[in-house]
Protein backbone atom coordinates (compact mmCIF):
# COMPACT_ATOMS: atom_id res chain seq x y z
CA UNK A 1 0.00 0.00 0.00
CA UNK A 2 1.59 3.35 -0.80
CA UNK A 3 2.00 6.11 1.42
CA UNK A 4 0.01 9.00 1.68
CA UNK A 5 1.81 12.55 -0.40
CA UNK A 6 1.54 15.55 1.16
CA UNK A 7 -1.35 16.82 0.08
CA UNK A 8 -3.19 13.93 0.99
CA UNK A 9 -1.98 14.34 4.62
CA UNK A 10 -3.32 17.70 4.83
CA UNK A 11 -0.41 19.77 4.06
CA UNK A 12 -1.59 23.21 3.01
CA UNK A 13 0.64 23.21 -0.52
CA UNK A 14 -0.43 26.42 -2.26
CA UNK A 15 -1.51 26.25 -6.14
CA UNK A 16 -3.86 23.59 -8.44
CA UNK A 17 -2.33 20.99 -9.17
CA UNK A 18 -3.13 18.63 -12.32
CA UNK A 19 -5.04 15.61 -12.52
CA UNK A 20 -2.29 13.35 -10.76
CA UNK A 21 0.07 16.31 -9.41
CA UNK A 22 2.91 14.42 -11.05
CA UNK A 23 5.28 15.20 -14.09
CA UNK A 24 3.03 13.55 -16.32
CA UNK A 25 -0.04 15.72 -16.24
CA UNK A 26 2.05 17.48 -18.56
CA UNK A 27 0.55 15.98 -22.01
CA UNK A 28 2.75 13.23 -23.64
CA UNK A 29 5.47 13.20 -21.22
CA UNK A 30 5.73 9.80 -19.83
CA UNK A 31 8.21 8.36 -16.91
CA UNK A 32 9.57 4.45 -16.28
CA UNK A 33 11.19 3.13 -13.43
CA UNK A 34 13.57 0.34 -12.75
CA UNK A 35 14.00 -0.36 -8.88
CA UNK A 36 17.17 -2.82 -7.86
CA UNK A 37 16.69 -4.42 -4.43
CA UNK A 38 18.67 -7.34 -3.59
CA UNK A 39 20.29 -8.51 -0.54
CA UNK A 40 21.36 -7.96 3.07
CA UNK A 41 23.71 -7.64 5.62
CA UNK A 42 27.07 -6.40 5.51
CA UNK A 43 28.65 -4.71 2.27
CA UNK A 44 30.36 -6.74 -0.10
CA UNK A 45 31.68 -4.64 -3.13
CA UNK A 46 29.85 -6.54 -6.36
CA UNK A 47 27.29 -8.37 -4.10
CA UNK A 48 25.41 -5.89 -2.52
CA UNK A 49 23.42 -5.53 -0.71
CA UNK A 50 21.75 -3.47 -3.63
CA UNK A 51 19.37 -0.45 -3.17
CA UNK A 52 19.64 1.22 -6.88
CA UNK A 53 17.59 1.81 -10.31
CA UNK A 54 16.82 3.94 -13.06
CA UNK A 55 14.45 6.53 -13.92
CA UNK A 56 13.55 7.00 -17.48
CA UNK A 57 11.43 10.62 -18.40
CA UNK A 58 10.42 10.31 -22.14
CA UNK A 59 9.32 14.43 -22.84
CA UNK A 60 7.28 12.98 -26.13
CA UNK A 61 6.50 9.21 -25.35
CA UNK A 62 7.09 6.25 -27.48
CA UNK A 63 7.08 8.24 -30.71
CA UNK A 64 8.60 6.67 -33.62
CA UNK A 65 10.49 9.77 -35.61
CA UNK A 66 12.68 12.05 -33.63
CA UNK A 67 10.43 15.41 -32.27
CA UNK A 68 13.11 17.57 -30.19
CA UNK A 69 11.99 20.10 -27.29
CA UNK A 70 13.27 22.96 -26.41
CA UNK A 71 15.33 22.80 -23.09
CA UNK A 72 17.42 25.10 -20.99
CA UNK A 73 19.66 24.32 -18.21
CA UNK A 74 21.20 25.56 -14.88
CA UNK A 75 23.55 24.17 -12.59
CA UNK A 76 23.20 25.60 -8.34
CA UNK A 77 25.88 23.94 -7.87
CA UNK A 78 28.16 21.79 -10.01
CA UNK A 79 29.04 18.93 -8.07
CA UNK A 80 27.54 16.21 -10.46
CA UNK A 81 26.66 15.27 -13.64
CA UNK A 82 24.38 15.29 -16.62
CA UNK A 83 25.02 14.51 -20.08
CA UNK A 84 24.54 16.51 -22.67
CA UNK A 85 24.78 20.00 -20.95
CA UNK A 86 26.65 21.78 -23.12
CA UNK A 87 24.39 21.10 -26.45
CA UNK A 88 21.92 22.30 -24.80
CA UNK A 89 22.82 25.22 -23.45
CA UNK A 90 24.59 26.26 -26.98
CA UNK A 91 21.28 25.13 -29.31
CA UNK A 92 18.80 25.04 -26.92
CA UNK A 93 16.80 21.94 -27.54
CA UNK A 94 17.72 17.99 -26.84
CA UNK A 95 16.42 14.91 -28.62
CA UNK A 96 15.57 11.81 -26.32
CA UNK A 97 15.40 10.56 -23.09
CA UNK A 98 15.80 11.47 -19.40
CA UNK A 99 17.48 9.30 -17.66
CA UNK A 100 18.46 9.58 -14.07
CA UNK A 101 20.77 6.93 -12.28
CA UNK A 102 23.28 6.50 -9.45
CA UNK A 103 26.44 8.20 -9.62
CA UNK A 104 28.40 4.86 -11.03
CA UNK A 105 25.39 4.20 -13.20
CA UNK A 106 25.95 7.33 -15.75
CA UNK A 107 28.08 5.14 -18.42
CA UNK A 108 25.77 2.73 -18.54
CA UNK A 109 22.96 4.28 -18.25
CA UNK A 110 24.24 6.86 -21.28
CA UNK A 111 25.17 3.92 -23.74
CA UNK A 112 21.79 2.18 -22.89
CA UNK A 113 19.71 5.08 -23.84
CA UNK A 114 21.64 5.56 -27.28
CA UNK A 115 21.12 1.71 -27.74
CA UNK A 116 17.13 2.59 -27.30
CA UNK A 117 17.55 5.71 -29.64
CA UNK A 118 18.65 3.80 -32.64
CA UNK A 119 16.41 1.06 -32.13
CA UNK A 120 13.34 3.58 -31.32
CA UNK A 121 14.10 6.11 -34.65
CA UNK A 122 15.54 2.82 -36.34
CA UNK A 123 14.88 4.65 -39.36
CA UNK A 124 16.11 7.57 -39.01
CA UNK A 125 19.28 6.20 -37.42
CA UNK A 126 19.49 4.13 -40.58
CA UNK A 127 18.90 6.61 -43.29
CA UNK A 128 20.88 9.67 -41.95
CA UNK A 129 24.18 10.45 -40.10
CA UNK A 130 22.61 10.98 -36.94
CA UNK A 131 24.43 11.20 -33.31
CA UNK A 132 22.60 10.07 -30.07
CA UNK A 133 23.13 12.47 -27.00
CA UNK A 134 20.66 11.62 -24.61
CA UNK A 135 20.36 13.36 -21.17
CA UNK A 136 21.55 11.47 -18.30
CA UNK A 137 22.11 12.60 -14.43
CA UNK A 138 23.20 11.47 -11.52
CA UNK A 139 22.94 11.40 -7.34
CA UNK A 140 25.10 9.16 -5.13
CA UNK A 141 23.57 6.46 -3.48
CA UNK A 142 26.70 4.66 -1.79
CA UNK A 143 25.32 5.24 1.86
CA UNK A 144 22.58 2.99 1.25
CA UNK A 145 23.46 1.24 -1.80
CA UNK A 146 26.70 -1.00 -3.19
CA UNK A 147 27.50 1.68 -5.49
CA UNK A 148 30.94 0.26 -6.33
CA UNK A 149 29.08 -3.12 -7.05
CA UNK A 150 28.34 -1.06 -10.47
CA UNK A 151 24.75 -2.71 -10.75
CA UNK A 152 22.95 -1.15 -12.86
CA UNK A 153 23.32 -2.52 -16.00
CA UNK A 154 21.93 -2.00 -19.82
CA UNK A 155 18.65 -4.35 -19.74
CA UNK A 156 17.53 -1.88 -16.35
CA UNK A 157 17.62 1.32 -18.41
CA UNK A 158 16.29 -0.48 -21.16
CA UNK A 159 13.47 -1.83 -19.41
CA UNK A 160 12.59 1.96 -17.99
CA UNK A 161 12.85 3.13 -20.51
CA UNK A 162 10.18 0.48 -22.67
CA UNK A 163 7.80 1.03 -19.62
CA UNK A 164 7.32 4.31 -19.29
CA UNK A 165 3.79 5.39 -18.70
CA UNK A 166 1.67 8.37 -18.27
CA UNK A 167 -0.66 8.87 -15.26
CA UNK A 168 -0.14 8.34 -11.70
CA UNK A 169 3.43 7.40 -10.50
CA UNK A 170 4.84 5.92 -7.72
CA UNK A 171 7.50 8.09 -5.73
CA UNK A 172 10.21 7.41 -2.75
CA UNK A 173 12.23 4.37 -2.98
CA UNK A 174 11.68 3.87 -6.95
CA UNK A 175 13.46 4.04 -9.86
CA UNK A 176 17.13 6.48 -9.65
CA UNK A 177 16.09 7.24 -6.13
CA UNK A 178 15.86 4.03 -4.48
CA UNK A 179 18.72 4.67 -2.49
CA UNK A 180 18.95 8.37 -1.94
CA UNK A 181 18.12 10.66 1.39
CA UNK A 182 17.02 13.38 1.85
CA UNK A 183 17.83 16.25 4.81
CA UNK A 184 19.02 12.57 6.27
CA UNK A 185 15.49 10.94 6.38
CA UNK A 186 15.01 8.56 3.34
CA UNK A 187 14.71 10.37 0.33
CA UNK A 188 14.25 9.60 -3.43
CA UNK A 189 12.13 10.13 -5.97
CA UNK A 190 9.25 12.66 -6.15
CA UNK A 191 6.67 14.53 -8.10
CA UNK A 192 4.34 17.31 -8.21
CA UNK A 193 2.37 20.01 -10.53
CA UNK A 194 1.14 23.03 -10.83
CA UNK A 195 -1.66 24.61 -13.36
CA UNK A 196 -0.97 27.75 -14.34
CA UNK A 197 -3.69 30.32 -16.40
CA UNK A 198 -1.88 32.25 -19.29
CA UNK A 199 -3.94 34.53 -22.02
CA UNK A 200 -7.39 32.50 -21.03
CA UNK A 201 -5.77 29.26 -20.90
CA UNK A 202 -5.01 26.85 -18.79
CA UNK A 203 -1.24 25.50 -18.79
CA UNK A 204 0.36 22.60 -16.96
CA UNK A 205 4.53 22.91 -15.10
CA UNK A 206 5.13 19.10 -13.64
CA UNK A 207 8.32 18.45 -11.26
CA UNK A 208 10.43 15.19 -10.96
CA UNK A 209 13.09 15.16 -8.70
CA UNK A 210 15.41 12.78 -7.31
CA UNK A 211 16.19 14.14 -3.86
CA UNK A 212 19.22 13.25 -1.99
CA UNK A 213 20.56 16.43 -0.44
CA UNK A 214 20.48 18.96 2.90
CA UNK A 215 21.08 18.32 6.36
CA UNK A 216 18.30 17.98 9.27
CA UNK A 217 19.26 21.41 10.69
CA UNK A 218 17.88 22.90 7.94
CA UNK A 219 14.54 21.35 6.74
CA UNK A 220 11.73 23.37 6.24
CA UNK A 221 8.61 22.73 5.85
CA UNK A 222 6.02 25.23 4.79
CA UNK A 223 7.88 28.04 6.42
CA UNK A 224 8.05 25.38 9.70
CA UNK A 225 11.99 24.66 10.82
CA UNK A 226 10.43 21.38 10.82
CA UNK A 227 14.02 19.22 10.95
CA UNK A 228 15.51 21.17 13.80
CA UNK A 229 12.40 19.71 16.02
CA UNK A 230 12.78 16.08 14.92
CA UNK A 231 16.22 14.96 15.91
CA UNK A 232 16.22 11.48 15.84
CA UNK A 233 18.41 9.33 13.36
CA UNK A 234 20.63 12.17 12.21
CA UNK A 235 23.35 10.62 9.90
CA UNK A 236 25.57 13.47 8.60
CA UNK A 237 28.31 15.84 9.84
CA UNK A 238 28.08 17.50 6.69
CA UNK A 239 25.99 17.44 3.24
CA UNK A 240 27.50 15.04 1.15
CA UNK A 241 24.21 14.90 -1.55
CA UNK A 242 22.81 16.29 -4.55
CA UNK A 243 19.20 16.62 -6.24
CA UNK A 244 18.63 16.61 -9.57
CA UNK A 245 15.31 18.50 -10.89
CA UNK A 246 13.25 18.00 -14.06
CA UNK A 247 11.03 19.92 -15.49
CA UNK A 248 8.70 20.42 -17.86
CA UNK A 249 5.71 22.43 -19.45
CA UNK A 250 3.35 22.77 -21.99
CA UNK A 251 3.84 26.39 -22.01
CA UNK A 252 5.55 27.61 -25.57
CA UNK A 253 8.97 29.29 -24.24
CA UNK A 254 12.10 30.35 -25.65
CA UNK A 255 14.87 28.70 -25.02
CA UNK A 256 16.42 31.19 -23.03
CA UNK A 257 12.72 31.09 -20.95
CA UNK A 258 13.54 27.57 -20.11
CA UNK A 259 16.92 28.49 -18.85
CA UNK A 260 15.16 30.97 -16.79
CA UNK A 261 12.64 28.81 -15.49
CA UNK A 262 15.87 26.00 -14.47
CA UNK A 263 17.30 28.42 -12.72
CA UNK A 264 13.94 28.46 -10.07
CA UNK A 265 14.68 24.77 -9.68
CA UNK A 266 17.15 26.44 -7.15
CA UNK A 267 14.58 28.52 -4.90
CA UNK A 268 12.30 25.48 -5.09
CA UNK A 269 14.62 23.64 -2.82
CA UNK A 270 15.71 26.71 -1.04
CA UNK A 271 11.99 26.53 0.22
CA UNK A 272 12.91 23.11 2.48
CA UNK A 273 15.84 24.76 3.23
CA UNK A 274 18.77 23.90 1.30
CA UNK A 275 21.48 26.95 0.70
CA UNK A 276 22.76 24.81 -1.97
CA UNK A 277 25.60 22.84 -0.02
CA UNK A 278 29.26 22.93 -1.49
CA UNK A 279 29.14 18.95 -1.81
CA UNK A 280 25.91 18.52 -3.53
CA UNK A 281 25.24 18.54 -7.16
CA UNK A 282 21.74 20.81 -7.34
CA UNK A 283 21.15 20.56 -11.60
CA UNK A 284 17.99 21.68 -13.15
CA UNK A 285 16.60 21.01 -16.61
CA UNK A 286 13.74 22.54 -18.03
CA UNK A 287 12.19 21.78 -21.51
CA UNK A 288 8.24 22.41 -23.13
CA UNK A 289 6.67 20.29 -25.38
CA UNK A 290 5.61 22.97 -26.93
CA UNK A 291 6.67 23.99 -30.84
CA UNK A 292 7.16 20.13 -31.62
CA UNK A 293 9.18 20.26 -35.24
CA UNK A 294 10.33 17.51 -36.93
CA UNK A 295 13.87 16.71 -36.58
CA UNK A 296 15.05 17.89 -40.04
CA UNK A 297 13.34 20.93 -39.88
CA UNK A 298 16.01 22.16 -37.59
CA UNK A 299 18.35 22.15 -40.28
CA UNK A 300 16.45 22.79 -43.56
CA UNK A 301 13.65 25.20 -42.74
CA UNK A 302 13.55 28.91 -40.86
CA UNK A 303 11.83 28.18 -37.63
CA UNK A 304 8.54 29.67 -36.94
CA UNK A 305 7.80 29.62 -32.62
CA UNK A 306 5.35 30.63 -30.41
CA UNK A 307 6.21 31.83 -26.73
CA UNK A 308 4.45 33.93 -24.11
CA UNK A 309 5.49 36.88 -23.11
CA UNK A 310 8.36 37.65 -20.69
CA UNK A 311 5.90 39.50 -19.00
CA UNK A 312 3.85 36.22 -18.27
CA UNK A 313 6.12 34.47 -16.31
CA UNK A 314 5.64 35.65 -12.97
CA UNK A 315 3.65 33.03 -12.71
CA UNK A 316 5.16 30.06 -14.22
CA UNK A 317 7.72 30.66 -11.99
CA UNK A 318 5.82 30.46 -8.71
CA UNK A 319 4.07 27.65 -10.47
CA UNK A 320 7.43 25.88 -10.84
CA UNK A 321 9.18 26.96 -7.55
CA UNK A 322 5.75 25.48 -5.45
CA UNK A 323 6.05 22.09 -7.48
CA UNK A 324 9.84 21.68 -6.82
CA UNK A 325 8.70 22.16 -3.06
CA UNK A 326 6.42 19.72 -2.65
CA UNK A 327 7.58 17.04 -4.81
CA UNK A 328 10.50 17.17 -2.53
CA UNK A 329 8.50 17.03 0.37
CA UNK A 330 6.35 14.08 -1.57
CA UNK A 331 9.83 12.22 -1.98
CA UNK A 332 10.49 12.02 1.75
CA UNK A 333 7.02 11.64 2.92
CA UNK A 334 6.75 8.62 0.71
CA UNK A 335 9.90 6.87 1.01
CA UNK A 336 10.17 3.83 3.24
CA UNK A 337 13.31 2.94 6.01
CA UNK A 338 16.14 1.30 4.97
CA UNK A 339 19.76 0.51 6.35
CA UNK A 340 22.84 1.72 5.59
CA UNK A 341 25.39 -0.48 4.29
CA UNK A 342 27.83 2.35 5.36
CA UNK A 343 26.79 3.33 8.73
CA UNK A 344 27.48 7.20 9.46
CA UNK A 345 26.09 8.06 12.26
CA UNK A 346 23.04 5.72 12.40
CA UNK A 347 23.10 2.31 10.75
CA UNK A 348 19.37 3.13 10.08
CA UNK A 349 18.05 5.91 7.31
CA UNK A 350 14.50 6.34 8.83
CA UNK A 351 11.59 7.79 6.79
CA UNK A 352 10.35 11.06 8.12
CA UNK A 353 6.81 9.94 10.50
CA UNK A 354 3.98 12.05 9.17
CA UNK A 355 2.10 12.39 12.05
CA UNK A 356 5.06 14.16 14.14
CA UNK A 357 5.53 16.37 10.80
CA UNK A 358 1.68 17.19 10.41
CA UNK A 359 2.01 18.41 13.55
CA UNK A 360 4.70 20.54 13.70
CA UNK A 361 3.21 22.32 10.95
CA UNK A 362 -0.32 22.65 12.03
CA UNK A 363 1.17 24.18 15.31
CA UNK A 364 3.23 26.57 13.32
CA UNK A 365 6.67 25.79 15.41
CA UNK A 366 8.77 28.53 14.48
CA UNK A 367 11.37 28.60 17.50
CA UNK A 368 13.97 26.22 16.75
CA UNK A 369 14.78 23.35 19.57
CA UNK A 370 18.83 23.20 20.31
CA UNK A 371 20.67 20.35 21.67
């Protein structure tokens, strides 16, 4: 039985969120999840025990042909990974997947993808001198996870990839963030959205992140300094994480809009807390699946694109810093305990308990509790 989100708990999140507050109210963007858990007991590099997987975010689905979207990119802090960067920051657009992995799994997972690229847009691939660069990031899992075991492996990206869906999804210990924590409660994989009204009508931003960053001291929870009441478990003398964030819109922007709207990836975890610690990797992508070309038209014909107005975006971006927040807060609430298989300072990464967190924040606990 899966746990209850945030919302579901009763946590006042502001904004309207889409049908299943999750990346993929955003039309045609579907996500896939592989989840590696095998074994117990003490580490053994190359036999676990095994807390990984892969999470695969197709921005136009199963299509057959090649359809680019328009992307931008921004990096909080730089202490991580994810392929393909620089193209898109120079041309403003990417072709293919989203994959996100452990930090070990980024070779595999990048030659796996371009395996499913050429066999997806088989024709294309075959007919013209094409180049696969799809997008893959990356969070360190080794607290939790073998990650020198090196076990994610082609057939798991493969098989996210092939079973990626639209609709509800699950969140926490799934997929890329099976092993991850988060302000050092069990962390992972979460989701959210936000509907946003532009020119009479109705738009969609959806959030995926896979959270593995911050320290207790400073989690905060709708303006509650929720982690410096609930001291239990603490694991870290210092952040040692990162968090990568997706997202994506139907909204037609600009290239340079997207970069914009990446860069509020950052104050959406600044609203739990984080300052954006020196050892964590905080990368944002943003891309639209709006202005869908065909892949050769970005060579052979002018291009002709629709965006809103600059003007517009104040809301977009509160849109897209509230869904960062509580997809965040979505990971954590519904990730489950697991041990570490390198003991810091607990041997145990516990889940935050909702009930003690519901009720911080419904008594508005503002003064913080020092040891």
């Amino acid at each position: 039985m899966r746990k209850l989100r945030g919302r579901q708990l009763g946590l006042p999140f502001p904004g309207q969120t889409g049908q299943w507050n999750a990346i993929t109210d955003v039309p045609g963007v579907k996500v896939g999840y592989t989840t590696i858990i095998e074994g117990d007991g003490p580490l053994r590099v190359g036999e676990g025990p095994i807390r990984t997987g892969v999470t695969a975010i197709l921005p136009r689905g199963h299509l057959a042909e090649i359809r680019p979207v328009w992307a931008g990119i921004h990096a909080l802090n730089g202490n991580g990974e994810m392929t393909g960067s620089h193209w898109i920051r120079h041309a403003g657009h990417f072709s293919g997947p989203i994959c996100l992995t452990n930090t070990h799994g980024i070779g595999v997972a990048h030659s796996a993808a371009t395996k499913w690229m050429i066999r997806q847009y088989a024709e294309e691939f075959l007919n013209d001198h094409l180049w696969a660069m799809p997008v893959v990031a990356e969070t360190y899992d080794g607290v939790l996870n073998d990650i020198n075991g090196m076990h994610v492996r082609e057939e798991h990206v493969i098989s996210a990839l092939e079973g990626a869906v639209s609709g509800p999804l699950a969140e926490g210990n799934v997929g890329g963030g099976t092993g991850m924590i988060a302000y050092e409660f069990k962390g992972g994989t979460g989701t959210a959205s936000q509907v946003v009204r532009l020119g009479g009508r109705d738009y969609t931003v959806g959030v995926l992140v896979q959270a593995n960053y911050g320290r207790r001291d400073w989690l905060t929870v709708l303006g509650v300094p929720a982690g410096q009441h609930m001291r239990e478990n603490l694991l870290l003398d210092h952040e040692q994480g990162s968090i990568i964030v997706v997202i994506a819109t139907d909204i037609p922007l600009l290239p340079n809009q997207l970069e914009r709207l990446a860069q509020r990836g950052g104050l959406g975890i600044s609203r739990s807390g984080s300052p954006g610690g020196n050892n964590s990797g905080d990368i944002f992508i943003a891309f639209s699946t709006a202005n869908a070309i065909p892949r050769n038209a970005l060579a052979t014909a002018p291009r002709s694109m629709t965006a809103i107005p600059d003007d517009w975006l104040d809301p977009v971006y509160l849109a897209t810093v509230n869904a960062v927040d509580e997809a965040v807060i979505n990971a954590m609430l519904t990730a489950e305990d697991m041990t570490c298989v390198k003991p810091r300072k607990s041997a145990l990464c516990k889940a935050i308990d909702p009930a003690s967190l519901i009720e911080l924040v419904r008594n508005g606990v503002r003064t913080a509790v020092r040891d």
